[in-house]
Protein backbone atom coordinates (compact mmCIF):
# COMPACT_ATOMS: atom_id res chain seq x y z
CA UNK A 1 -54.60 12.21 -146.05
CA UNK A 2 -55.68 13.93 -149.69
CA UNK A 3 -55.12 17.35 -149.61
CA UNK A 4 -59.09 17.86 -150.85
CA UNK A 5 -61.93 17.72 -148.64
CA UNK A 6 -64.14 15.96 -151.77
CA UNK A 7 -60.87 12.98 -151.87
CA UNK A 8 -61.46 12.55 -148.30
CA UNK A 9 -62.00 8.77 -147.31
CA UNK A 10 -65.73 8.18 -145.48
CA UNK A 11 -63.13 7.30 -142.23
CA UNK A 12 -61.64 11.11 -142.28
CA UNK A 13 -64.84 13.01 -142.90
CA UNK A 14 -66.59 10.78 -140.39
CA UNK A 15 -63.73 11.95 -137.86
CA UNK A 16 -63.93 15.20 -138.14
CA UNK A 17 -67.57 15.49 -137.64
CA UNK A 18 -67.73 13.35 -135.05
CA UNK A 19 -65.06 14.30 -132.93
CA UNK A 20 -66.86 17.21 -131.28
CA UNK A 21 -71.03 16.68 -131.17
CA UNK A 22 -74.31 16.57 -129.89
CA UNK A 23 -75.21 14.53 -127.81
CA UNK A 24 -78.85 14.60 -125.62
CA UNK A 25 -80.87 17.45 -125.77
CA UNK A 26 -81.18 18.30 -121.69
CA UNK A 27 -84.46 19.25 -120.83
CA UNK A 28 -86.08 19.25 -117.80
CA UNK A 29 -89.63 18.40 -116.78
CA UNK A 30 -90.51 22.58 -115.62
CA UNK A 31 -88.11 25.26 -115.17
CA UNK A 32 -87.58 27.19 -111.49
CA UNK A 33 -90.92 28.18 -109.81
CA UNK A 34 -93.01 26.02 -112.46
CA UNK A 35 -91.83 28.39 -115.16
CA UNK A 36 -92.46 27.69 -119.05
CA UNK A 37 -89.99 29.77 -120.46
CA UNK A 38 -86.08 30.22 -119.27
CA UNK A 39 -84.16 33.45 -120.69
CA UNK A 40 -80.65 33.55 -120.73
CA UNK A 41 -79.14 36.83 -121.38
CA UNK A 42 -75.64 37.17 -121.77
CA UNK A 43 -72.50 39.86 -123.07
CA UNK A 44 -69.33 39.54 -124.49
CA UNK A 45 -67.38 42.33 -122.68
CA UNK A 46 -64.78 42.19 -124.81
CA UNK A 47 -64.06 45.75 -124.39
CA UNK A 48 -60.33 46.98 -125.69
CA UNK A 49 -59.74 42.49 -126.47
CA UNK A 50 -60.50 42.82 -130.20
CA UNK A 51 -58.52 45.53 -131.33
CA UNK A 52 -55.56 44.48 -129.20
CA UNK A 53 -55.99 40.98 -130.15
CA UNK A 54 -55.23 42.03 -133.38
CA UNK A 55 -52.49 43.95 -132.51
CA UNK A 56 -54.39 47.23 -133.45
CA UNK A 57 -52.94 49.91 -130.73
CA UNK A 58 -54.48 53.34 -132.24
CA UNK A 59 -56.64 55.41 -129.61
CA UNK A 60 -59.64 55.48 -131.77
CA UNK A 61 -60.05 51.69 -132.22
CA UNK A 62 -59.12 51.24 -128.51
CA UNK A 63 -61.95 54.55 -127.42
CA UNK A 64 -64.54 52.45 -129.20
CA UNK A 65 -63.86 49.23 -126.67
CA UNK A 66 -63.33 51.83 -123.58
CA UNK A 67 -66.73 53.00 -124.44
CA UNK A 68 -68.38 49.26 -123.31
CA UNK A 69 -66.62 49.61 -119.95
CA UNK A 70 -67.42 53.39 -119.28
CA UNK A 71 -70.70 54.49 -120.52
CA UNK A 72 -72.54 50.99 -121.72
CA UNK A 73 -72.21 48.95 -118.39
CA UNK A 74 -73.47 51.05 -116.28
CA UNK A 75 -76.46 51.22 -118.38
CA UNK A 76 -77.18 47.81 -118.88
CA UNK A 77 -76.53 46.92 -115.29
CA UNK A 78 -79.13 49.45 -114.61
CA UNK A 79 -81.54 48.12 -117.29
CA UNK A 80 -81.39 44.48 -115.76
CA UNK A 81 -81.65 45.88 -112.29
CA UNK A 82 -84.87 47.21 -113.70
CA UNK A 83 -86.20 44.03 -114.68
CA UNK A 84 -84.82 41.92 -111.89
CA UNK A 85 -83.09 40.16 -114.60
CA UNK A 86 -79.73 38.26 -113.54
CA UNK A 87 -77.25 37.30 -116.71
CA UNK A 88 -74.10 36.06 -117.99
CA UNK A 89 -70.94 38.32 -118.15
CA UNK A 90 -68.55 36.35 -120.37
CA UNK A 91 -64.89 38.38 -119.79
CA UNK A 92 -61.54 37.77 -121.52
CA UNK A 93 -59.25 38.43 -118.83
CA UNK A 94 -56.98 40.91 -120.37
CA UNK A 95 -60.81 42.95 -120.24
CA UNK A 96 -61.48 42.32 -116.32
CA UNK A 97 -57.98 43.32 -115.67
CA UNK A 98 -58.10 46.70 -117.20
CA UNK A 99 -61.62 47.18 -115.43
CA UNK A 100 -61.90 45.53 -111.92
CA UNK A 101 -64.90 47.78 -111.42
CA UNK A 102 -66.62 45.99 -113.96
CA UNK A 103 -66.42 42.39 -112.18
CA UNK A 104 -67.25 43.72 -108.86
CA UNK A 105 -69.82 45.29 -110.39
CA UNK A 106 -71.49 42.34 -112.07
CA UNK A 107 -71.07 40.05 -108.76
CA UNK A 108 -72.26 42.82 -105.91
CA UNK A 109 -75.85 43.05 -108.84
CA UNK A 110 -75.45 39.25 -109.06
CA UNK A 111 -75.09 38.31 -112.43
CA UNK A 112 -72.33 35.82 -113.34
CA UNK A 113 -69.06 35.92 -114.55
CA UNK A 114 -67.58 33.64 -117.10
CA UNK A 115 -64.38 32.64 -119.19
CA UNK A 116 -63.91 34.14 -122.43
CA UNK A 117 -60.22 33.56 -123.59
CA UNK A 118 -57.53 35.45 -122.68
CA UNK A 119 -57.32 38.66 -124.88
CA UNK A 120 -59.82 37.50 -127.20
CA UNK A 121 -57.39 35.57 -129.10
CA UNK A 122 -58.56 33.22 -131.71
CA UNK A 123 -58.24 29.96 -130.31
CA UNK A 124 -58.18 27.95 -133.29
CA UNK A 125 -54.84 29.25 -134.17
CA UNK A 126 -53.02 28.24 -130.99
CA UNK A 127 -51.25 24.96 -130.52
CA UNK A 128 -52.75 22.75 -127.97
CA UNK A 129 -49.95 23.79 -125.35
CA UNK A 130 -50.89 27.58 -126.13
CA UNK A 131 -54.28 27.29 -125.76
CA UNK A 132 -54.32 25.35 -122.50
CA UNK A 133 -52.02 28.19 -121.38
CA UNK A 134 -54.38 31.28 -121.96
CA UNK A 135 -57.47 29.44 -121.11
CA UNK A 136 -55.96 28.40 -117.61
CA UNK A 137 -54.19 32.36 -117.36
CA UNK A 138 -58.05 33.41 -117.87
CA UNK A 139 -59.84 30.90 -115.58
CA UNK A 140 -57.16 32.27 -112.83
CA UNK A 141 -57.50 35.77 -113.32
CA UNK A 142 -61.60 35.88 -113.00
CA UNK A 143 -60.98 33.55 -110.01
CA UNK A 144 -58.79 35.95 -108.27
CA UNK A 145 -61.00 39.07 -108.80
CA UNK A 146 -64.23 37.45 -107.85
CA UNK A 147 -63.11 35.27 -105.26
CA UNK A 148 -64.97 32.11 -107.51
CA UNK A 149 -63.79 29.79 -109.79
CA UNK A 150 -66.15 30.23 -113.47
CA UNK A 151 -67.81 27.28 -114.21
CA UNK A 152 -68.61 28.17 -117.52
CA UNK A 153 -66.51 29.17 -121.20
CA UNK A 154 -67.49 30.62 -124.04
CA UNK A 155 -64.47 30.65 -126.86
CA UNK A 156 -63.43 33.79 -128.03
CA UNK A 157 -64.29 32.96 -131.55
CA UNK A 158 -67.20 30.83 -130.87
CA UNK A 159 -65.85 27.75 -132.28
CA UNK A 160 -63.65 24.93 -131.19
CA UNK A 161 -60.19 23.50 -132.08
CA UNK A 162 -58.84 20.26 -132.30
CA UNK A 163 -58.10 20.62 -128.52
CA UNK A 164 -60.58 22.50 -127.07
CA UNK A 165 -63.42 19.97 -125.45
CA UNK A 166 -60.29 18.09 -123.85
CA UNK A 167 -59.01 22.01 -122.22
CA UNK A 168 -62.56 22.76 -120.93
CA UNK A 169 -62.76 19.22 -119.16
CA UNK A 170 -58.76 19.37 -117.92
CA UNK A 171 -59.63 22.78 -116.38
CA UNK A 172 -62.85 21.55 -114.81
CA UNK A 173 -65.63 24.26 -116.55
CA UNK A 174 -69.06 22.50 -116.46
CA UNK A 175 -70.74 23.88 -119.61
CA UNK A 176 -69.40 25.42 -122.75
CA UNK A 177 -71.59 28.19 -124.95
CA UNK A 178 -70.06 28.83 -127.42
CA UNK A 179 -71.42 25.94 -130.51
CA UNK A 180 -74.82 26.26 -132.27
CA UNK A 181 -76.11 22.28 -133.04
CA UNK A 182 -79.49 22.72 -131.09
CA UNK A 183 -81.86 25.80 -129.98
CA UNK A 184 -81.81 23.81 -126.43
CA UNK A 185 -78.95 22.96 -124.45
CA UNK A 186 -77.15 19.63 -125.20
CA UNK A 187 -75.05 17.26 -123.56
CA UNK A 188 -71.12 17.31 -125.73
CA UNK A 189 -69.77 14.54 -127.14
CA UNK A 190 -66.25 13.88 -127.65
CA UNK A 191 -65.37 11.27 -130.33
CA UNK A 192 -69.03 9.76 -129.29
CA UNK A 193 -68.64 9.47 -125.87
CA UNK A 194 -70.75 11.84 -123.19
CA UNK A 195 -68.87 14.36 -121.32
CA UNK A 196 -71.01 15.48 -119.36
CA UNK A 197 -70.34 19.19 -120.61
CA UNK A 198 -73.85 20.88 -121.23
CA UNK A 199 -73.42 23.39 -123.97
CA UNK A 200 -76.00 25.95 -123.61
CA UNK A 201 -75.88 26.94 -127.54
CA UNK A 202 -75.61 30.40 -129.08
CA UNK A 203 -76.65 31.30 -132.60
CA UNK A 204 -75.70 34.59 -134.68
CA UNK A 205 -79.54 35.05 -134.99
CA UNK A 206 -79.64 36.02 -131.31
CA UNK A 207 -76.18 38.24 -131.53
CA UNK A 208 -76.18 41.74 -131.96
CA UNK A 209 -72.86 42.01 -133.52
CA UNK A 210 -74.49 40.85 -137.53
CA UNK A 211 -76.98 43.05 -137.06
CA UNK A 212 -75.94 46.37 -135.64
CA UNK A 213 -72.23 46.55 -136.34
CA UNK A 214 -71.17 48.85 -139.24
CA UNK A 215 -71.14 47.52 -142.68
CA UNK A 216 -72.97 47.03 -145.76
CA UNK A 217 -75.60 44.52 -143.60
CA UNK A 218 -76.32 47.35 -140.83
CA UNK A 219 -79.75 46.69 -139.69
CA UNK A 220 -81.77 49.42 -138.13
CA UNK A 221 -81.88 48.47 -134.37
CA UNK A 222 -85.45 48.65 -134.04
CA UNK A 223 -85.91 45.88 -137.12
CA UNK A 224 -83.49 43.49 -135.00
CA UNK A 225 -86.09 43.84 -132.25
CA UNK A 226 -88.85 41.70 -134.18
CA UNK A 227 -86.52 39.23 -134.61
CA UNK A 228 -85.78 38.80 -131.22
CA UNK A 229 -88.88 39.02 -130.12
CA UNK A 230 -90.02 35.84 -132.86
CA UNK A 231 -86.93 33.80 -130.72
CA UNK A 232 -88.56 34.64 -127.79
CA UNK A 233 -92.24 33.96 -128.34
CA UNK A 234 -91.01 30.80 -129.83
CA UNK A 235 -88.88 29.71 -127.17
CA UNK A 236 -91.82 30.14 -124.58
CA UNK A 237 -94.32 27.77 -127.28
CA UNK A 238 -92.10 24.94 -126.92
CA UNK A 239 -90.97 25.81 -123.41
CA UNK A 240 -87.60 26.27 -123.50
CA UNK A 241 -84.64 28.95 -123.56
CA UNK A 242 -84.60 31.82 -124.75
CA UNK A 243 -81.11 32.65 -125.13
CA UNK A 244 -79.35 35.75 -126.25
CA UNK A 245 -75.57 37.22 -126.81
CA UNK A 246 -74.91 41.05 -126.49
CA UNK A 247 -71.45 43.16 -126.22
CA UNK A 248 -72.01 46.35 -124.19
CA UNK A 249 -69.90 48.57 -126.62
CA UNK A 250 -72.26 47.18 -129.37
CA UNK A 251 -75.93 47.52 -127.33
CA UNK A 252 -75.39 49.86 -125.19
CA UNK A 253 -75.23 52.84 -127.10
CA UNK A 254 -78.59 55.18 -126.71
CA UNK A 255 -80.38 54.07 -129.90
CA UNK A 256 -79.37 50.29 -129.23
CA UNK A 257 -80.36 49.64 -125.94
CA UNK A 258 -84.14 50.60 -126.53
CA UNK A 259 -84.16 47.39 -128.33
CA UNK A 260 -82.81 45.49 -125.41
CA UNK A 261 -85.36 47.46 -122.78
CA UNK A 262 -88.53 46.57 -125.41
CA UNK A 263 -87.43 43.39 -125.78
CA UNK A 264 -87.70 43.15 -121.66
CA UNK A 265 -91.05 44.83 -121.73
CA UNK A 266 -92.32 42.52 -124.47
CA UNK A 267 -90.51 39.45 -121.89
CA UNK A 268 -92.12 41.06 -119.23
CA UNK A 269 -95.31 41.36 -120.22
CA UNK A 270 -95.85 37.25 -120.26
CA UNK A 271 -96.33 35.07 -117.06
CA UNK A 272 -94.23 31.83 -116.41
CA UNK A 273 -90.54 33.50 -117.47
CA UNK A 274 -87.57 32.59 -115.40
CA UNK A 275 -84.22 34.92 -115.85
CA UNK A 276 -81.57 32.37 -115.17
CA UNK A 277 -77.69 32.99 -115.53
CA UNK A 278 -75.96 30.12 -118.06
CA UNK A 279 -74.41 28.90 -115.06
CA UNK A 280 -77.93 27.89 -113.38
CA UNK A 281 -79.78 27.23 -116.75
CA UNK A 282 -76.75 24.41 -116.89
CA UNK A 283 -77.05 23.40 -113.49
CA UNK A 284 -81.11 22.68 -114.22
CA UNK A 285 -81.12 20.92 -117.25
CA UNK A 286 -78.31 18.93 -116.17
CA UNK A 287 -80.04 17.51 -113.09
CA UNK A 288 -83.68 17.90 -114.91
């Protein structure tokens, strides 16, 4: 193969874009209860994974990931409790180990729990036999501490390798979210042929890490909140989801989290929503 992208032959580009893909948009007639809009709220709780991940060991780095565990879930569970609204918990395992509370938690208030790596590693780094590995180490550990197997993955770096699609399907998980190729959920494709993998899709609009993590691109919380709100009121025109990635150590800190309880009063103040975990939002629009 040329070693330049723009020497490529039409055969190796075509590859490589078609070996993971969309496939049909899933949609189903009406969502639960005649519904016309289906939310899907969801956190990383990556906790200490990043900074160890990295190999980053200092007590300040690892305070700021202690602080999603101790102060921030408590809140949000509280906050959803609120609203009656169930959600996704996406946990790398090294995180649920260091904080069993934290999983029964999240089961006993009924919100899911899903995959999401092993210690946050990057999985397009790892050989095939590495990656299989973790993922399998992480799909064991949640199953053990919630007494259910996860149906669901999202990657720890949102993004696939060369053997990623062919892990989630060996280790039976029934719907990915961790790509960005529609604002609905999709049906994956592997080299062109169905999976039958829904990917409920993610998008760095609806994170809260670009916005309100430290940096030269901070965004004052309460601007992120009109954005959020556009995804919304859009998602319920063309009656669909309205889906939405959070990390407790990120939102839940006091000035944060009003954005995430006005966003629910803003949700809340419109008939027709349904909360739905990934899990069922998959489970719907796969047999829609």
């Amino acid at each position: 193969m040329s070693t330049e992208p723009w020497q490529w032959d039409e055969e190796v580009w075509r590859g490589h874009v078609g070996r993971v893909r969309a496939g049909r948009r899933l949609a189903p007639p009406s969502w639960p209860g005649g519904a016309r809009v289906a939310v899907a709220l969801s956190f990383d709780a990556d906790h200490e994974t990043i900074p160890l991940r990295d190999g980053e060991t200092s007590p300040g780095r690892l305070a700021q990931g202690e602080y999603g565990s101790r102060v921030a879930v408590p809140r949000i569970l509280r906050l959803l409790d609120e609203f009656g609204a169930r959600a996704s918990f996406f946990v790398p395992a090294v995180s649920a180990l260091l904080h069993p509370g934290d999983i029964e938690a999240y089961v006993a208030a009924g919100h899911e729990v899903a995959a999401h790596g092993w210690i946050h590693e990057r999985n397009t780094r790892l050989t095939a036999a590495q990656e299989l590995d973790l993922t399998g180490r992480a799909r064991d550990t949640l199953t053990r501490l919630t007494g259910t197997s996860p149906t669901g993955i999202r990657t720890p770096s949102w993004d696939f390798s060369d053997s990623t699609l062919a892990i989630i399907r060996e280790l039976g998980f029934s719907y990915d979210s961790s790509l960005m190729a529609d604002d609905e959920p999709y049906e994956l494709l592997a080299d062109g042929e169905p999976t039958g993998i829904v990917e409920v899709p993610v998008e760095w609009i609806r994170d809260d890490v670009p916005y309100l993590t430290t940096g030269a691109t901070f965004t004052r919380p309460r601007a992120l909140l009109e954005i959020w709100r556009d995804e919304f009121d859009a998602a319920l025109a063309d009656g669909g989801v309205f889906q939405l990635t959070m990390h407790p150590h990120v939102i839940g800190h006091r000035s944060r989290l009003v954005v995430l309880r006005a966003l629910l009063d803003h949700i809340a103040g419109h008939d027709g929503v349904w909360f739905g975990t990934h899990e069922q939002v998959a489970e719907v629009v796969r047999h829609g």
